[in-house]
C-alpha atoms as a PDB file:
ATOM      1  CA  UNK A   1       0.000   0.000   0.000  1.00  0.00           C
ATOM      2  CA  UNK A   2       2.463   2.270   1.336  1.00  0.00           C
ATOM      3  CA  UNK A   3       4.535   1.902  -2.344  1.00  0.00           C
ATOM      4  CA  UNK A   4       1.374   2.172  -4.109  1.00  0.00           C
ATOM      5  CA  UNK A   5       0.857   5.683  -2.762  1.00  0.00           C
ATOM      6  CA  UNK A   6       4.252   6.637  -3.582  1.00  0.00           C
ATOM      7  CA  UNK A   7       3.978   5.722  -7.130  1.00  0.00           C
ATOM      8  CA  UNK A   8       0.930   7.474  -7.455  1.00  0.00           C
ATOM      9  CA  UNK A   9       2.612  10.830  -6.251  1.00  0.00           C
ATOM     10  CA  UNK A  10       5.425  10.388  -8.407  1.00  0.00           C
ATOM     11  CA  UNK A  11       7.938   9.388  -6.300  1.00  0.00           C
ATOM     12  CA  UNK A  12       8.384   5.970  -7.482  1.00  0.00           C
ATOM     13  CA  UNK A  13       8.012   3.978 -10.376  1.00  0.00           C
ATOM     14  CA  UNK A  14       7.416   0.483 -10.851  1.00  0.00           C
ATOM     15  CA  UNK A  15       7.886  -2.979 -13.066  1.00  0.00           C
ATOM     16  CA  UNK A  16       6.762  -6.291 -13.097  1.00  0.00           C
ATOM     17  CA  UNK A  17       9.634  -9.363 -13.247  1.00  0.00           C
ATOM     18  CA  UNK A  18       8.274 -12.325 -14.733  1.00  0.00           C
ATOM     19  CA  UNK A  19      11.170 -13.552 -15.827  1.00  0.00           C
ATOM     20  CA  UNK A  20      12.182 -17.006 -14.039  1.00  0.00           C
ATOM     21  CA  UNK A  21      16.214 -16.315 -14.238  1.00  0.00           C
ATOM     22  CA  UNK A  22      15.851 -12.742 -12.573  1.00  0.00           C
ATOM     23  CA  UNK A  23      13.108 -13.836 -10.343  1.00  0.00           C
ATOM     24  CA  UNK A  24      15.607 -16.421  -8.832  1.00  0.00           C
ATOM     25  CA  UNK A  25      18.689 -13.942  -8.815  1.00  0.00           C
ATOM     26  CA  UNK A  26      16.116 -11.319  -6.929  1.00  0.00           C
ATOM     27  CA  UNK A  27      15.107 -14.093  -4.361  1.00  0.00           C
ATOM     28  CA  UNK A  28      18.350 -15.307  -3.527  1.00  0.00           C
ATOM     29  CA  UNK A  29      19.539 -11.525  -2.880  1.00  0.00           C
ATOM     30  CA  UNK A  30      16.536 -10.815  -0.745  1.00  0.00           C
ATOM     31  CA  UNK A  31      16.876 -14.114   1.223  1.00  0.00           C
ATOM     32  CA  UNK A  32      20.901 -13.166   1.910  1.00  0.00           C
ATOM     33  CA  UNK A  33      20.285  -9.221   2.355  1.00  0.00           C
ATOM     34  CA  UNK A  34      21.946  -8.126  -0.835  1.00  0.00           C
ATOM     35  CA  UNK A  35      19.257  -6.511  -2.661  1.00  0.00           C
ATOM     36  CA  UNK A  36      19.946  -2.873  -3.904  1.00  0.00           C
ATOM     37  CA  UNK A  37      19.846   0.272  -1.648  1.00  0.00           C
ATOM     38  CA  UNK A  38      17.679   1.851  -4.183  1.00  0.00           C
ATOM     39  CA  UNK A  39      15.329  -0.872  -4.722  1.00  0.00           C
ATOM     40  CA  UNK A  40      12.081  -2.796  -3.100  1.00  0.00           C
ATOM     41  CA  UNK A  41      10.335  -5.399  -4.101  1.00  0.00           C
ATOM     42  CA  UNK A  42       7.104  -7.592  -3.270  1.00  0.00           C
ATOM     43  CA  UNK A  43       7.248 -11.062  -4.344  1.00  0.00           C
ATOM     44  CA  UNK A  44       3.502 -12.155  -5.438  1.00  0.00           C
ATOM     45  CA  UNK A  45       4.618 -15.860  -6.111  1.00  0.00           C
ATOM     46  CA  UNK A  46       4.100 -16.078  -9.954  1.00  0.00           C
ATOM     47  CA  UNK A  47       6.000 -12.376 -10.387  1.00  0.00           C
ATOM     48  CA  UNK A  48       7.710  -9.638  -8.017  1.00  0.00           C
ATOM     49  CA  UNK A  49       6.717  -5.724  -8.673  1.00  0.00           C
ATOM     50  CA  UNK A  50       9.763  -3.852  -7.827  1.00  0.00           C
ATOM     51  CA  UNK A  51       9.403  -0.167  -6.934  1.00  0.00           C
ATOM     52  CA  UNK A  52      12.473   2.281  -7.803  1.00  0.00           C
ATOM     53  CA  UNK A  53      12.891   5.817  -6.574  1.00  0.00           C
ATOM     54  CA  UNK A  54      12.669   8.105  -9.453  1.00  0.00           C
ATOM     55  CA  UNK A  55      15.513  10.953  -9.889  1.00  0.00           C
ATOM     56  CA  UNK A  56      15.532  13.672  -6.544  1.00  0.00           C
ATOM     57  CA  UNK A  57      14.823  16.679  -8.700  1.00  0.00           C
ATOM     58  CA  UNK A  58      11.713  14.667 -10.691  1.00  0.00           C
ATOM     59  CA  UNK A  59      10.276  13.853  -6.853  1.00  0.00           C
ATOM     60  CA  UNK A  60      10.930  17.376  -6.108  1.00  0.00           C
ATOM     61  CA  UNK A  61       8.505  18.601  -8.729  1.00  0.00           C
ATOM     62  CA  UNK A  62       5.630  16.117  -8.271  1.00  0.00           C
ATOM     63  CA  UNK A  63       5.545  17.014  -4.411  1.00  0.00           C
ATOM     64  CA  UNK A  64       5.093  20.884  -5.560  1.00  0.00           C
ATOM     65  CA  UNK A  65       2.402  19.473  -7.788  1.00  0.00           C
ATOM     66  CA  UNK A  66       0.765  17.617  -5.119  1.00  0.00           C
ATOM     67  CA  UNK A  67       0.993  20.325  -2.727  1.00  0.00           C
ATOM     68  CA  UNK A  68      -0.803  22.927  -5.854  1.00  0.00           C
ATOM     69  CA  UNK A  69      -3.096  20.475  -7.608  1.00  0.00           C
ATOM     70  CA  UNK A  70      -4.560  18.678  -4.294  1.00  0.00           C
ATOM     71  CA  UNK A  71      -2.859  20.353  -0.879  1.00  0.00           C
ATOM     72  CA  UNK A  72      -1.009  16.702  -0.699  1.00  0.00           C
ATOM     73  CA  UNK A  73       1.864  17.542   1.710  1.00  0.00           C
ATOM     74  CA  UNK A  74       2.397  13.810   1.273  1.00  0.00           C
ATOM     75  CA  UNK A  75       2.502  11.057   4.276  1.00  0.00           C
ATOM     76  CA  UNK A  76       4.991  10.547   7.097  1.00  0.00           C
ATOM     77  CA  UNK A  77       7.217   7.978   6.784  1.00  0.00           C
ATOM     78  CA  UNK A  78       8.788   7.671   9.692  1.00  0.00           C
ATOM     79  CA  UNK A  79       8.019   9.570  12.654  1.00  0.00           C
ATOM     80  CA  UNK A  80       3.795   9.209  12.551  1.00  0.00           C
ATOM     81  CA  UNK A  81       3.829   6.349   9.603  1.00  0.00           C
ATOM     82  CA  UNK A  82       1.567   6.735   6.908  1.00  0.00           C
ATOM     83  CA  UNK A  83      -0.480   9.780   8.393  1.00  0.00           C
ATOM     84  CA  UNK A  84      -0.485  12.963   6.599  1.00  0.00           C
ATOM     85  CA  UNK A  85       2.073  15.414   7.287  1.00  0.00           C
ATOM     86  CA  UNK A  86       0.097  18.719   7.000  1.00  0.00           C
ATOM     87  CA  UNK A  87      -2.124  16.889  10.126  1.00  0.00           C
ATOM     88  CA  UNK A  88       0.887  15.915  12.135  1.00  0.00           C
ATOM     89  CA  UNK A  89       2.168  20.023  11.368  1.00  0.00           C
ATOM     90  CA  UNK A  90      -1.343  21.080  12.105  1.00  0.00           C
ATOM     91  CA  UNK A  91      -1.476  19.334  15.331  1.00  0.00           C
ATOM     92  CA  UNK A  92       1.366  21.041  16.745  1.00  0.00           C
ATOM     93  CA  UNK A  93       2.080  24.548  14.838  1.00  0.00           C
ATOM     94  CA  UNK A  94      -0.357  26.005  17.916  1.00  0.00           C
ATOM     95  CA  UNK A  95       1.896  25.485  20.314  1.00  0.00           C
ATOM     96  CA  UNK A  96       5.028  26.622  19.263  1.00  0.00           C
ATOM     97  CA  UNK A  97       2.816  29.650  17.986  1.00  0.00           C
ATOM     98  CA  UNK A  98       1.934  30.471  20.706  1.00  0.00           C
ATOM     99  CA  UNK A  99       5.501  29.985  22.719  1.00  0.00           C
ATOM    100  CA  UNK A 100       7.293  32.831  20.595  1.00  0.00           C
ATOM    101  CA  UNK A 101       4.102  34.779  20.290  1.00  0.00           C
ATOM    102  CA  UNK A 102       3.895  34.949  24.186  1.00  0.00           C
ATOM    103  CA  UNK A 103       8.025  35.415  24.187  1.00  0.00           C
ATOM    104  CA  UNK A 104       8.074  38.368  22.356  1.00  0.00           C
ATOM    105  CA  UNK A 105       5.048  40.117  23.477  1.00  0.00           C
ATOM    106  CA  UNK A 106       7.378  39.370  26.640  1.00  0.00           C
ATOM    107  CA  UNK A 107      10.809  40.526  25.715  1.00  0.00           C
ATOM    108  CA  UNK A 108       9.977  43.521  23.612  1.00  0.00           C
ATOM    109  CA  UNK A 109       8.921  46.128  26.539  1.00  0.00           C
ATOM    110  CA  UNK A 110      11.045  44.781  28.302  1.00  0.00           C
ATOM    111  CA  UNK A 111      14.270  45.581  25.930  1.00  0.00           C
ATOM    112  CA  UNK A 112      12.401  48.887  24.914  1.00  0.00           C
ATOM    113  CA  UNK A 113      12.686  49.771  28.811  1.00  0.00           C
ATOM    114  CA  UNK A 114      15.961  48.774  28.894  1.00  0.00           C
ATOM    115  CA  UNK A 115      17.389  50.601  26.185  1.00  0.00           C
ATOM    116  CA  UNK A 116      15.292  53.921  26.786  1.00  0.00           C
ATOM    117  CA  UNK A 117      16.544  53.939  30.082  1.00  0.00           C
ATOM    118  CA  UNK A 118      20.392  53.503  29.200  1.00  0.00           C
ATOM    119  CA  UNK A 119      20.049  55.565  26.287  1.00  0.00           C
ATOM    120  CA  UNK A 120      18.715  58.307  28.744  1.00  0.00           C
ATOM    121  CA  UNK A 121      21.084  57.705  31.704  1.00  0.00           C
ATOM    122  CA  UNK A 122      24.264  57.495  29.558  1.00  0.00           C
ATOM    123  CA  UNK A 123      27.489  56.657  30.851  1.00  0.00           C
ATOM    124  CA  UNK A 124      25.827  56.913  34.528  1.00  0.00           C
ATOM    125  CA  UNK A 125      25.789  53.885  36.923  1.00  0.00           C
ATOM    126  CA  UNK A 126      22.151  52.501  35.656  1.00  0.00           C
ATOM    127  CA  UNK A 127      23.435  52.867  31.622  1.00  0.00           C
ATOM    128  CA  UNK A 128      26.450  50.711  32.798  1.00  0.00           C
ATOM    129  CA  UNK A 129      24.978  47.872  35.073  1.00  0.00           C
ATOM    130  CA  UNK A 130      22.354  47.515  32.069  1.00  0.00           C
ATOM    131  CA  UNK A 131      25.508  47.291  29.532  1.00  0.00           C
ATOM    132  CA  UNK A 132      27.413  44.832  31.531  1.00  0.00           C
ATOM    133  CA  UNK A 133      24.414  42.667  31.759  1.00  0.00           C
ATOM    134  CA  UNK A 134      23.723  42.843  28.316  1.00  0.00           C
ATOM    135  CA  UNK A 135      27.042  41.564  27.468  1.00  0.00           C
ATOM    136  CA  UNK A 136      26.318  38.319  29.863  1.00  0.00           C
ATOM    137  CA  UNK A 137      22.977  38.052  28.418  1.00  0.00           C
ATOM    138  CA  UNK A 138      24.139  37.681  24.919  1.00  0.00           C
ATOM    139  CA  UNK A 139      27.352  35.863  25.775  1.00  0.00           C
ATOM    140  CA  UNK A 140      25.384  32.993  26.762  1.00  0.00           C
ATOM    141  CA  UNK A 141      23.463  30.423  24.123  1.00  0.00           C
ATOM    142  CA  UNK A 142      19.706  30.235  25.087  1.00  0.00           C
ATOM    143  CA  UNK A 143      19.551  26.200  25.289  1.00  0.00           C
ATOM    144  CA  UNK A 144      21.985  26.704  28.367  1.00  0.00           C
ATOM    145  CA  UNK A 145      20.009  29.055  29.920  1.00  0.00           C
ATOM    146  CA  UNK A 146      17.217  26.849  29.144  1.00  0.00           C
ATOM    147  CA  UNK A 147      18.836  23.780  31.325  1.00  0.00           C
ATOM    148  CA  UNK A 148      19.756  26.088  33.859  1.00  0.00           C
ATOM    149  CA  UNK A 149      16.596  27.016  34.436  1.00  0.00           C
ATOM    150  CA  UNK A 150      14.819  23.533  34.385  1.00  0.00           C
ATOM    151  CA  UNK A 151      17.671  22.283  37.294  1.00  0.00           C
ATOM    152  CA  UNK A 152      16.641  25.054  39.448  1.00  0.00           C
ATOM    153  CA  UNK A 153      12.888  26.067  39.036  1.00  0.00           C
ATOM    154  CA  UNK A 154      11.541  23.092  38.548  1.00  0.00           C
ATOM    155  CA  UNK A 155      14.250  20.398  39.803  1.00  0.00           C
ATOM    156  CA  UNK A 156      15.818  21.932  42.646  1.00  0.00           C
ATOM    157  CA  UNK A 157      12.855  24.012  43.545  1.00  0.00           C
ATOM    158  CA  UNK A 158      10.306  22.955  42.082  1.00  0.00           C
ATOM    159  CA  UNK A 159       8.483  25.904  41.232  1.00  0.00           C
ATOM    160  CA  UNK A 160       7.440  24.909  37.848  1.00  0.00           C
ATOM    161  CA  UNK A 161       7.037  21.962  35.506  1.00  0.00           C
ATOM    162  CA  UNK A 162      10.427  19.942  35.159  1.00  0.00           C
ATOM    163  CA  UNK A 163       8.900  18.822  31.422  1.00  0.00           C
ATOM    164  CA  UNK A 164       6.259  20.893  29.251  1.00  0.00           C
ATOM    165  CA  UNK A 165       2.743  20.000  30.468  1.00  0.00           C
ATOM    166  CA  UNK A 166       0.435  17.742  28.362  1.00  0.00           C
ATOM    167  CA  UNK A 167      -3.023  18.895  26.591  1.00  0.00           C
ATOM    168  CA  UNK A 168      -5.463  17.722  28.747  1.00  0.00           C
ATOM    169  CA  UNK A 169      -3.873  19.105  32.140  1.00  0.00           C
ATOM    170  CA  UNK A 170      -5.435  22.397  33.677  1.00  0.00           C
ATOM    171  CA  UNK A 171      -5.219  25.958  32.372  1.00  0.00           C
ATOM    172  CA  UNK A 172      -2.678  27.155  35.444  1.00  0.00           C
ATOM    173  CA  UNK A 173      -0.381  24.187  35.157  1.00  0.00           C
ATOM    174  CA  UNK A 174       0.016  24.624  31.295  1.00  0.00           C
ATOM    175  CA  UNK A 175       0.167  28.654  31.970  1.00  0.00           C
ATOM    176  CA  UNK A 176       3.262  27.580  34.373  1.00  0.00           C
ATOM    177  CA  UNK A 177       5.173  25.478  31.785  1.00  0.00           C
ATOM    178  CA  UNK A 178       5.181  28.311  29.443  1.00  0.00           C
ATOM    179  CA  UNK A 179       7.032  30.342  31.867  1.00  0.00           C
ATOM    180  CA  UNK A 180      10.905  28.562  31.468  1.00  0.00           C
ATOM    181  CA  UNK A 181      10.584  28.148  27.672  1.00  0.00           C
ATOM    182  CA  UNK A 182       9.678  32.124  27.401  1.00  0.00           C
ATOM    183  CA  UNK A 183      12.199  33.157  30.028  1.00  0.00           C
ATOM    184  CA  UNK A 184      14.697  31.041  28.080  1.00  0.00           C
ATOM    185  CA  UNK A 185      13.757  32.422  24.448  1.00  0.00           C
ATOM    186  CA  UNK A 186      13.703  35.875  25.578  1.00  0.00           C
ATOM    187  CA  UNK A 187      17.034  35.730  27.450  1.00  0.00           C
ATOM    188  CA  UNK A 188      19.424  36.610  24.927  1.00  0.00           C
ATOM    189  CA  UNK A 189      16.588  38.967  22.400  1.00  0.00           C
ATOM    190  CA  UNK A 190      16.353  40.761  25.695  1.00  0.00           C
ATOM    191  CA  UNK A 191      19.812  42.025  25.657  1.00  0.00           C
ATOM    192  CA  UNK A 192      19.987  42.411  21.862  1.00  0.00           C
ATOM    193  CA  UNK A 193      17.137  44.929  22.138  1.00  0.00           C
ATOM    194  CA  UNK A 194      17.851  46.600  24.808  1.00  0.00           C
ATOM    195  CA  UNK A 195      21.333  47.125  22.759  1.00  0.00           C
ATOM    196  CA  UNK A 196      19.866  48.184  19.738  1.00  0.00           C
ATOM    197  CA  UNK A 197      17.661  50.950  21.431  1.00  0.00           C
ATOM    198  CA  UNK A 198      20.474  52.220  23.417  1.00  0.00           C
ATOM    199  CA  UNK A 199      22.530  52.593  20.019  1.00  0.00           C
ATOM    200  CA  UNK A 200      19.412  54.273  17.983  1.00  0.00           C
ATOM    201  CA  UNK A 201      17.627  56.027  21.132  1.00  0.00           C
ATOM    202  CA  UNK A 202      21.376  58.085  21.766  1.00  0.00           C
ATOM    203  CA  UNK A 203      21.809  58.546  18.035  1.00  0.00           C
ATOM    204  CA  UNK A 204      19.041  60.332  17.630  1.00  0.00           C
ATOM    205  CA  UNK A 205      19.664  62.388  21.133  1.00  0.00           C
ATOM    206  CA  UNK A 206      22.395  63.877  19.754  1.00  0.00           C
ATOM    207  CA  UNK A 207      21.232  64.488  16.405  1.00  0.00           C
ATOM    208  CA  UNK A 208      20.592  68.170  15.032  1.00  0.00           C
ATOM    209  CA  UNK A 209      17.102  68.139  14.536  1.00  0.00           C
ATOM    210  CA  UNK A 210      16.255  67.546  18.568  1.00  0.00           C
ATOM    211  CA  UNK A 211      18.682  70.067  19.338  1.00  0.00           C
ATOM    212  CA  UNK A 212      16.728  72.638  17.277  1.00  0.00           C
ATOM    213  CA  UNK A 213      13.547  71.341  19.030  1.00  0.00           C
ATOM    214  CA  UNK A 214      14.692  71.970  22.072  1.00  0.00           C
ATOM    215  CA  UNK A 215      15.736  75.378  21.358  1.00  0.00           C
ATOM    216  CA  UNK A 216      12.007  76.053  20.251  1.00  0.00           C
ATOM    217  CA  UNK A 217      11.118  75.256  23.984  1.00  0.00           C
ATOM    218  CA  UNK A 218      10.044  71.593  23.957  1.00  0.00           C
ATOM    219  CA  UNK A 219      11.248  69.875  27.349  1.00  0.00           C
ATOM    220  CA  UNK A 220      13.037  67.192  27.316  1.00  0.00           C
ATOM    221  CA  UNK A 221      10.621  64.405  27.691  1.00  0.00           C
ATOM    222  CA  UNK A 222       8.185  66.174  24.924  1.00  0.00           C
ATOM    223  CA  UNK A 223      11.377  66.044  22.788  1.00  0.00           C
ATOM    224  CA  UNK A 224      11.720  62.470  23.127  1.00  0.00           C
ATOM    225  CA  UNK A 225       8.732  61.442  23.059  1.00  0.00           C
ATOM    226  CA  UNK A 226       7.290  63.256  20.104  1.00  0.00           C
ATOM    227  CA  UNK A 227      10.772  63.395  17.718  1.00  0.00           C
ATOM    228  CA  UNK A 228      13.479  61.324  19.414  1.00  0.00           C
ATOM    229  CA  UNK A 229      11.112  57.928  20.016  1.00  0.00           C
ATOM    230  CA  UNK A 230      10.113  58.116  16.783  1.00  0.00           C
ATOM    231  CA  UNK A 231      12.681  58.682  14.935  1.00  0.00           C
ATOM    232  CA  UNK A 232      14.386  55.560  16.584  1.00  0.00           C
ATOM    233  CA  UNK A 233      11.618  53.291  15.522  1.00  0.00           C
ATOM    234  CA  UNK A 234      11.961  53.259  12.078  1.00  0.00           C
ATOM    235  CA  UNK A 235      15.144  50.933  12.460  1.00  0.00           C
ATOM    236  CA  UNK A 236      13.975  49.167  15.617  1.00  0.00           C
ATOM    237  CA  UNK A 237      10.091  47.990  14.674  1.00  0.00           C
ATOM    238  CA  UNK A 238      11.378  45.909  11.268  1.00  0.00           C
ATOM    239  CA  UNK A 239      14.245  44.346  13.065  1.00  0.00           C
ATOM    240  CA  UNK A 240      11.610  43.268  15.973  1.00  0.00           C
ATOM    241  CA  UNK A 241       9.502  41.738  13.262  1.00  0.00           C
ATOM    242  CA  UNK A 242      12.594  39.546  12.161  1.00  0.00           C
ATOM    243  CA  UNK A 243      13.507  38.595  15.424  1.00  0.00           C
ATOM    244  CA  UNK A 244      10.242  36.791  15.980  1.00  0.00           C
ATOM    245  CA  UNK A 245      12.153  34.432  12.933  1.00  0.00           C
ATOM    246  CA  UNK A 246      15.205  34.197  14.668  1.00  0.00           C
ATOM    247  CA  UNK A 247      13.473  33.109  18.314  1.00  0.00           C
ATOM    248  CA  UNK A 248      11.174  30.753  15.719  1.00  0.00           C
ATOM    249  CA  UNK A 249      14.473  28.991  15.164  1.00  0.00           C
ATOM    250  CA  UNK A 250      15.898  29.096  18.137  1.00  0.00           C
ATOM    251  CA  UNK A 251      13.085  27.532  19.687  1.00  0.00           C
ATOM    252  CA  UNK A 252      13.820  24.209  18.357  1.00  0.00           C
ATOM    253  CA  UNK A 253      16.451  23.257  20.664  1.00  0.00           C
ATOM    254  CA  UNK A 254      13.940  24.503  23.221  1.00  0.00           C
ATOM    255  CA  UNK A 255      11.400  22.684  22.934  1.00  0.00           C
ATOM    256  CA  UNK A 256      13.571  18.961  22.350  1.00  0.00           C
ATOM    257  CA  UNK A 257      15.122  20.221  26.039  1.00  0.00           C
ATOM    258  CA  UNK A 258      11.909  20.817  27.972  1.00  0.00           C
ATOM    259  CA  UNK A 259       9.482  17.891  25.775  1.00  0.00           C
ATOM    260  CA  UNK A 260       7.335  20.297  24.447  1.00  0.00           C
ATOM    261  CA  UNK A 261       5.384  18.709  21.320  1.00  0.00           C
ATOM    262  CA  UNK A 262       5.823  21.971  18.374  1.00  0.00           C
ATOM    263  CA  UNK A 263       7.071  21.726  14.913  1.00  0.00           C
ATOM    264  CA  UNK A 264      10.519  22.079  16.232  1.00  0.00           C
ATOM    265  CA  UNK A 265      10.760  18.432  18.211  1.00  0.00           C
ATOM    266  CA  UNK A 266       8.920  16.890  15.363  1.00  0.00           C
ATOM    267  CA  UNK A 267      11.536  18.199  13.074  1.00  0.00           C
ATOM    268  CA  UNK A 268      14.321  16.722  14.727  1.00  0.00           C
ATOM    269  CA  UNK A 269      12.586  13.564  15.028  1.00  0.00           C
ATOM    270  CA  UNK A 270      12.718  13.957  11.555  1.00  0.00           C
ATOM    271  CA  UNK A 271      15.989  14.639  11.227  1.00  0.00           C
ATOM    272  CA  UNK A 272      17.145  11.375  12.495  1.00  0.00           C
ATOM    273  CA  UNK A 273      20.250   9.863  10.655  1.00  0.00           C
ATOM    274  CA  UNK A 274      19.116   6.628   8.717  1.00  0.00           C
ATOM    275  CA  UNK A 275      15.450   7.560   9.834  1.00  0.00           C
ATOM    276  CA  UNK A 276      14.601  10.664   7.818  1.00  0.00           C
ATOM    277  CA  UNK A 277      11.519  11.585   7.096  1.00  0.00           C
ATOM    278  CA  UNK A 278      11.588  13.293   3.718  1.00  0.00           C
ATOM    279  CA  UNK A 279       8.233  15.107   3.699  1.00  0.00           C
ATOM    280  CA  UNK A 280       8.034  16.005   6.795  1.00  0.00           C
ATOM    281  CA  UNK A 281      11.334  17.735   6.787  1.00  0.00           C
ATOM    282  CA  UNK A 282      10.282  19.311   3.177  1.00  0.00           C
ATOM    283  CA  UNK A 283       6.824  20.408   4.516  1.00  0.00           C
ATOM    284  CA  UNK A 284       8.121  21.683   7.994  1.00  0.00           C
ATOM    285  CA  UNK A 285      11.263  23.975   6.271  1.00  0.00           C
ATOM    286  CA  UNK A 286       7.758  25.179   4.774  1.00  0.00           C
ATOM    287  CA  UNK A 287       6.451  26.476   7.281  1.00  0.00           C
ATOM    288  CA  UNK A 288       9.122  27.922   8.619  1.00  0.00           C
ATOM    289  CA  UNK A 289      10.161  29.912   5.409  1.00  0.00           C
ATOM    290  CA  UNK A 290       6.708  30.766   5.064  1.00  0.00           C
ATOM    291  CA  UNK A 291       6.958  32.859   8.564  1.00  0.00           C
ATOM    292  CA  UNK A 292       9.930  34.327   7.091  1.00  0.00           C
ATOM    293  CA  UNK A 293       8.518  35.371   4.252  1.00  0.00           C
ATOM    294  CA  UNK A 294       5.502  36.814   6.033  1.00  0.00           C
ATOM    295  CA  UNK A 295       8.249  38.935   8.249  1.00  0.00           C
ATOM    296  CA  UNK A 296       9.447  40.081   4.832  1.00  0.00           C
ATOM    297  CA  UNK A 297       6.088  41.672   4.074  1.00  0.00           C
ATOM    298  CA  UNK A 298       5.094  42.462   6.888  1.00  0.00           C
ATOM    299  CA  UNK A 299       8.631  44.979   7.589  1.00  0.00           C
ATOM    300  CA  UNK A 300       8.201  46.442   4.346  1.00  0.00           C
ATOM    301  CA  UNK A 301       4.683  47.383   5.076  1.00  0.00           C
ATOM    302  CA  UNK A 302       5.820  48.608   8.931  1.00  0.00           C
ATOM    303  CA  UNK A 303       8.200  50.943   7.020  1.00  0.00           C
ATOM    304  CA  UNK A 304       5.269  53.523   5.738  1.00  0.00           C
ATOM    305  CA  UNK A 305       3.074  52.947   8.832  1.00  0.00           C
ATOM    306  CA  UNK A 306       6.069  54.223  10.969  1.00  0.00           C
ATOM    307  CA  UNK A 307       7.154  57.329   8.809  1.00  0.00           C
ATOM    308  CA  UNK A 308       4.440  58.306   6.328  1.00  0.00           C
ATOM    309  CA  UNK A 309       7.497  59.788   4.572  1.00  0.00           C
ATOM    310  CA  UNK A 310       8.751  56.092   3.497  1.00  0.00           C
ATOM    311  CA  UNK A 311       6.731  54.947   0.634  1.00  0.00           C
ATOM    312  CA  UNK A 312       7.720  51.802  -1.541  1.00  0.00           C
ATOM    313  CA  UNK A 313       7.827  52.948  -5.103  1.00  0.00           C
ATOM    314  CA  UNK A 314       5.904  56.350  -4.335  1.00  0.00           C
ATOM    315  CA  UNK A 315       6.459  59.268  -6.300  1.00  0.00           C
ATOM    316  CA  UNK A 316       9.130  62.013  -5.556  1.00  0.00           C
END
C-alpha cells in the first residue's frame, strides 16, 4: 500500500519481473540481504513488482504538484507512519505559535525599557549595570540558559514543571510550563534589544534636529517622546519583526530540552540519521520559510506605517 501511494505521487516507479532467471537472482539476494539500496520489491509468487525511486529533482517537482493540484503535503514515513504530514504540522504549529508569540510580546517592553533607560542615563551607573548585563545576556546560548533554568525552578525548587505539560492538564499548570521556555527564548533577544535601542535612542539624542527642538522650547521628555522615540523606531520595529524568525528557530532546541510537542521536536525527530523523514522535513522547512517570508512583508509594510514619509515605489 504504502509503495502504491508513492507511485501514485510520483515518487516511485514500478515494473513487473516475470522472468524465471531474474526472479531467482532477486530471491536469492533478498533471502541473503543483498538486494539494492535503491530498490524494493514484493514477491507475489508467480511475479515480483519492484518499486524504484525516481531521480531527486523529478520527486521534487511532483511534491510541488501535489501540494498545488490537491494540498497533498504527502505522508509521514517515519516519525507518525503513513499519516499525513500537514495533520501531524497542524497538530502542533499552535503550540510553538503560541511559545514565541507569548516570548516576544514578553521581551519587547522589556528591551524597549531597557534601552530607553540607558540611552537616557548614559554613561551613569544605571546605563552601565544595564551594559554589563547585556554583554552576559548575549554571551550565553539560550539552550543553556534553558537547562539552567529547568535544574533550578523546577528540579531543585520545584516551582514549575520539570517537562512541558500535556493537553489535557489544567489551564494554570500549562500557563506555568510556558514560563521557562519564554524566560529562556527571551534571554538573549532581551539584551539584543535593549542594545539596539540604546545605540538608535542616543543617536538620535544627539542628532541636530532635537537640538533645534529643544531650542524652540520643547522639554526634554516632549522632545523624546514626540521626535526622538520616533525617529528611533523606524530601524527598531522591522528588526523586531525579524527577530520573531530568529526566536522561531531558536526555539527548536527549546522545545527537544523541555518535551514540548511543536514543529521544532517533530523536526528533529525527523531529522534522524538513517530515519529521515523526507516530507516532513520538506513540509516543515515550509512552514518555517513561510513565517519568514511573512516577516518580509510584513517589515516592508511597517516601514510607511512608521514614517508616512517612506513609501515603496511612491512618487518624488
Amino acid at each position: 500500500m504504502h509503495f502504491n501511494k508513492q507511485v501514485s505521487d510520483g515518487y516511485m516507479d514500478f515494473r513487473l519481473i516475470e522472468d524465471p532467471e531474474e526472479m531467482a537472482e532477486i530471491r536469492k539476494k533478498i533471502s541473503t540481504g543483498e538486494t539494492l539500496r535503491s530498490s524494493y520489491y514484493e514477491d507475489k509468487g508467480e511475479f515480483i513488482r519492484a518499486y524504484e525511486p525516481i531521480p531527486i529533482s523529478r520527486q521534487y517537482f511532483s511534491w510541488v504538484k501535489n501540494i498545488v493540484t490537491k494540498w497533498d503535503w504527502g505522508l509521514s514515513t517515519r516519525v507518525e507512519v503513513g499519516r499525513p504530514v500537514f495533520d501531524i504540522l497542524k497538530d502542533r504549529i499552535p503550540t510553538t505559535m503560541t511559545l514565541n508569540i507569548v516570548a516576544l510580546l514578553f521581551y519587547i517592553p522589556i528591551g524597549l525599557t531597557l534601552g530607553i533607560i540607558a540611552a537616557l542615563k548614559k554613561n551613569k551607573p544605571s546605563d552601565n549595570f544595564i551594559t554589563i548585563a547585556v554583554m552576559v545576556m548575549i554571551s550565553i546560548p539560550g539552550f543553556v540558559v534553558m537547562i539552567i533554568l529547568v535544574m533550578i525552578f523546577g528540579y531543585h525548587l520545584e516551582w514549575v514543571p520539570s517537562i512541558f505539560p500535556a493537553k489535557d492538564v489544567d489551564m494554570a499548570l500549562r500557563i506555568r510550563g510556558l514560563i521557562l521556555p519564554v524566560m529562556a527564548l527571551s534571554f538573549w533577544p532581551v539584551a539584543w534589544l535593549t542594545r539596539l535601542t540604546r545605540a538608535e535612542l542616543t543617536e538620535v539624542l544627539t542628532s541636530e534636529f532635537l537640538l533645534l527642538a529643544r531650542t524652540k522650547g520643547l522639554t526634554r521628555r516632549q522632545a523624546v517622546i514626540r521626535h526622538a522615540m520616533r525617529n528611533s523606531m523606524v530601524p527598531l520595529v522591522p528588526t523586531i519583526i525579524f527577530s520573531f524568525v530568529g526566536i522561531l528557530g531558536g526555539s527548536v532546541i527549546m522545545e527537544m530540552i523541555y518535551s514540548i510537542p511543536g514543529t521544532g521536536q517533530v523536526f528533529i525527530r525527523a531529522l534522524t540519521k538513517n530515519a529521515y523523514d523526507y516530507n516532513l522535513l520538506l513540509s516543515n522547512s515550509a512552514f518555517y520559510t513561510s513565517i519568514g517570508l511573512f516577516a518580509t512583508l510584513v517589515v516592508d509594510l511597517t516601514y510607511g506605517i512608521i514614517d508616512p514619509r517612506i513609501r515603496m515605489g511612491g512618487k518624488k
